[in-house]
C-alpha atoms as a PDB file:
ATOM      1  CA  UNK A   1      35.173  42.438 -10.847  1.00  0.00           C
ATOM      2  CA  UNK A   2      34.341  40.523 -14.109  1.00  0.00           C
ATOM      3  CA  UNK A   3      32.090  42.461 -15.593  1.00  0.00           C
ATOM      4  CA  UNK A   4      34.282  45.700 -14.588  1.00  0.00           C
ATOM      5  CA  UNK A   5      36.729  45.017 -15.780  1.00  0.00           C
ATOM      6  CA  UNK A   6      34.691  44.184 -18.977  1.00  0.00           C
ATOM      7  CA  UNK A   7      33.255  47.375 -18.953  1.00  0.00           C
ATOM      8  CA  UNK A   8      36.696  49.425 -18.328  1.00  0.00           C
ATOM      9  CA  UNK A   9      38.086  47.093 -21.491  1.00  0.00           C
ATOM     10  CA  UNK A  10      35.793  49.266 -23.618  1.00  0.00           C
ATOM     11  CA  UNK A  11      33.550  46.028 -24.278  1.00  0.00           C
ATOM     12  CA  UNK A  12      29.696  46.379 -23.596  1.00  0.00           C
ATOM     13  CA  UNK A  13      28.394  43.324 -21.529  1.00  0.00           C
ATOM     14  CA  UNK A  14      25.120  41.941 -23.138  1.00  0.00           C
ATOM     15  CA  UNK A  15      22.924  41.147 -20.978  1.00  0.00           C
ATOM     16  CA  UNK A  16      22.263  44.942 -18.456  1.00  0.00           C
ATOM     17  CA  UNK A  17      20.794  42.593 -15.310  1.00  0.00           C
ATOM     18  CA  UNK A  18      19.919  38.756 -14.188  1.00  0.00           C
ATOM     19  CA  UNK A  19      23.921  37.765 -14.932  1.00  0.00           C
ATOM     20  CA  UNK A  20      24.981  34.398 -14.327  1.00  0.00           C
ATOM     21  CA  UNK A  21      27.063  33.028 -11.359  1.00  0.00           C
ATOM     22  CA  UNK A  22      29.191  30.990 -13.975  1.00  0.00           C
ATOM     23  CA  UNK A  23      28.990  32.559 -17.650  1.00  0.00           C
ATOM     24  CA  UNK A  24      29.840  36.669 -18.325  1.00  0.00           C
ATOM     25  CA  UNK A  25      28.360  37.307 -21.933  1.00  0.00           C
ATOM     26  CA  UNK A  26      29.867  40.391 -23.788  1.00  0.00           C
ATOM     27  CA  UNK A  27      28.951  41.765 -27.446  1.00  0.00           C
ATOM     28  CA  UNK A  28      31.512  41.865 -30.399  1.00  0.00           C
ATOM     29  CA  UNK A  29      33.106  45.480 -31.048  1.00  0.00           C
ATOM     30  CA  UNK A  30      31.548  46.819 -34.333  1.00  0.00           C
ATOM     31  CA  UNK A  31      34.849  47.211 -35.448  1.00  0.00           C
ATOM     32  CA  UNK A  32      36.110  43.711 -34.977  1.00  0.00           C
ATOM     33  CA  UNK A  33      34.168  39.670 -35.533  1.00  0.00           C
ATOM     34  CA  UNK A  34      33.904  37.270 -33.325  1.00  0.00           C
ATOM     35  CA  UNK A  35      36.253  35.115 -35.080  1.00  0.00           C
ATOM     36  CA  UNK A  36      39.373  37.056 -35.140  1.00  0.00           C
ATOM     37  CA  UNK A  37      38.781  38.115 -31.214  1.00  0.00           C
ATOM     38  CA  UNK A  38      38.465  34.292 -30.829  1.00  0.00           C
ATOM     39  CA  UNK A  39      41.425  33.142 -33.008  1.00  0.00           C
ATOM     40  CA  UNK A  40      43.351  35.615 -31.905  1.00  0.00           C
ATOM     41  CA  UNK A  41      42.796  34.651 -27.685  1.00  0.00           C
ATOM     42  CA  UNK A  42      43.277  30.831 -28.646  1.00  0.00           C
ATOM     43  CA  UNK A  43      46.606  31.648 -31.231  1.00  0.00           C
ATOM     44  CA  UNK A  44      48.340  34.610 -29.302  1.00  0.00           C
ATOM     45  CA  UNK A  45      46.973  34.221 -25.659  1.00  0.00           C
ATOM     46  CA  UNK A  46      46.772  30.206 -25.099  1.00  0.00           C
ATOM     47  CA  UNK A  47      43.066  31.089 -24.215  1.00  0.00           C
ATOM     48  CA  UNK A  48      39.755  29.456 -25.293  1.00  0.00           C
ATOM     49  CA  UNK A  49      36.649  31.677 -24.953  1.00  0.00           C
ATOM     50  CA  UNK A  50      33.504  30.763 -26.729  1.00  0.00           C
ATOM     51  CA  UNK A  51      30.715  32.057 -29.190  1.00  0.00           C
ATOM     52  CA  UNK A  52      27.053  31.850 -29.074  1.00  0.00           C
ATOM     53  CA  UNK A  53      24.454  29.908 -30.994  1.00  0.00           C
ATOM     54  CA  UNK A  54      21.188  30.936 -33.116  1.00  0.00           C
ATOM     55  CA  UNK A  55      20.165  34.727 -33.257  1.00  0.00           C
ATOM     56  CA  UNK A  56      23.574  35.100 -31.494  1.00  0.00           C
ATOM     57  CA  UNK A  57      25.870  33.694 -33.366  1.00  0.00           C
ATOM     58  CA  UNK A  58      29.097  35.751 -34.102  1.00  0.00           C
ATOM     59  CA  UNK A  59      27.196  38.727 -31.637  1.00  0.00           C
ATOM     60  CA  UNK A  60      28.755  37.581 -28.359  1.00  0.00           C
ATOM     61  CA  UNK A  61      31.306  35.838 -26.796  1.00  0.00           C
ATOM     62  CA  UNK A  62      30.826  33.913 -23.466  1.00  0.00           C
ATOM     63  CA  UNK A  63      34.032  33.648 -21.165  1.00  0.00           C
ATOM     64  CA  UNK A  64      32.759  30.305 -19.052  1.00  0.00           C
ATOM     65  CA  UNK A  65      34.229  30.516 -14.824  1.00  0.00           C
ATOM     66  CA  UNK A  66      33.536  26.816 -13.856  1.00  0.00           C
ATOM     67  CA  UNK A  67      35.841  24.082 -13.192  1.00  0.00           C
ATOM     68  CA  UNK A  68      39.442  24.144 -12.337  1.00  0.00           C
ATOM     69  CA  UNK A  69      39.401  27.158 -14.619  1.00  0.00           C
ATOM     70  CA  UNK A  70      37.694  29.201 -12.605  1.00  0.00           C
ATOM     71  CA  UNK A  71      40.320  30.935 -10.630  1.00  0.00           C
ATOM     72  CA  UNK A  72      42.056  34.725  -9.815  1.00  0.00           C
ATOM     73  CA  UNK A  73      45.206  33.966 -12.216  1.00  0.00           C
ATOM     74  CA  UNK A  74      43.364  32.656 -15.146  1.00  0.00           C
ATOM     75  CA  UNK A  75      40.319  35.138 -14.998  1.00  0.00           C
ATOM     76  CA  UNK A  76      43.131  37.968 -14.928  1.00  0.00           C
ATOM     77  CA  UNK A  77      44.757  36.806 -17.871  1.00  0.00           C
ATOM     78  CA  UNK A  78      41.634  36.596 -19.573  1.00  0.00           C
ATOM     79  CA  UNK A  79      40.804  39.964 -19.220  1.00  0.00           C
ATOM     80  CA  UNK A  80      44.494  41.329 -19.633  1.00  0.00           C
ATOM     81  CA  UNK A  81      44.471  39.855 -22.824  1.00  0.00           C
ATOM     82  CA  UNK A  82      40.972  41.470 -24.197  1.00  0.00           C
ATOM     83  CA  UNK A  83      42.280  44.807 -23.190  1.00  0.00           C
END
C-alpha cells in the first residue's frame, strides 16, 4: 500500500526490489530538495520524515514504520500530506 501510494503521489521509490519490512526509501523530485520537502512535513504537517547519509545525502528521504508510529492513521497522513 506504501509504496503505491508512493508511486500514485508521482514520487519514484529508490530502491526497484529487496524493500524493507520497516523503512520505504523514495528519491527527491528534480524540481524540489530534500530540505524544503522535509521542513515543510515537520512545519505544515506535524510530521518528521528523514534524509539519508553519504552518496545519498539530500537524494532520498526515508519514511521509518516502527514503533508506536507504525500504524494505519499515521502512515495515511504521511502520505496525504506528500501528495
Amino acid at each position: 500500500m506504501r509504496r503505491n501510494a508512493l508511486k500514485e503521489a508521482g514520487l519514484s521509490l529508490h530502491l526497484k526490489s529487496g524493500f524493507s519490512d520497516t523503512v520505504t526509501v523514495f528519491d527527491i523530485p528534480a524540481e524540489t530538495t530534500c530540505d524544503a520537502i522535509l521542513s515543510r512535513m515537520r512545519k505544515e504537517h506535524h510530521i518528521m520524515l528523514a534524509g539519508s547519509f553519504d552518496d545519498l545525502s539530500g537524494k532520498v528521504i526515508r519514511i521509518g514504520r516502527m514503533g508506536a508510529n507504525a500504524n494505519f492513521e499515521d502512515m495515511m497522513a504521511t502520505l496525504y500530506a506528500l501528495s
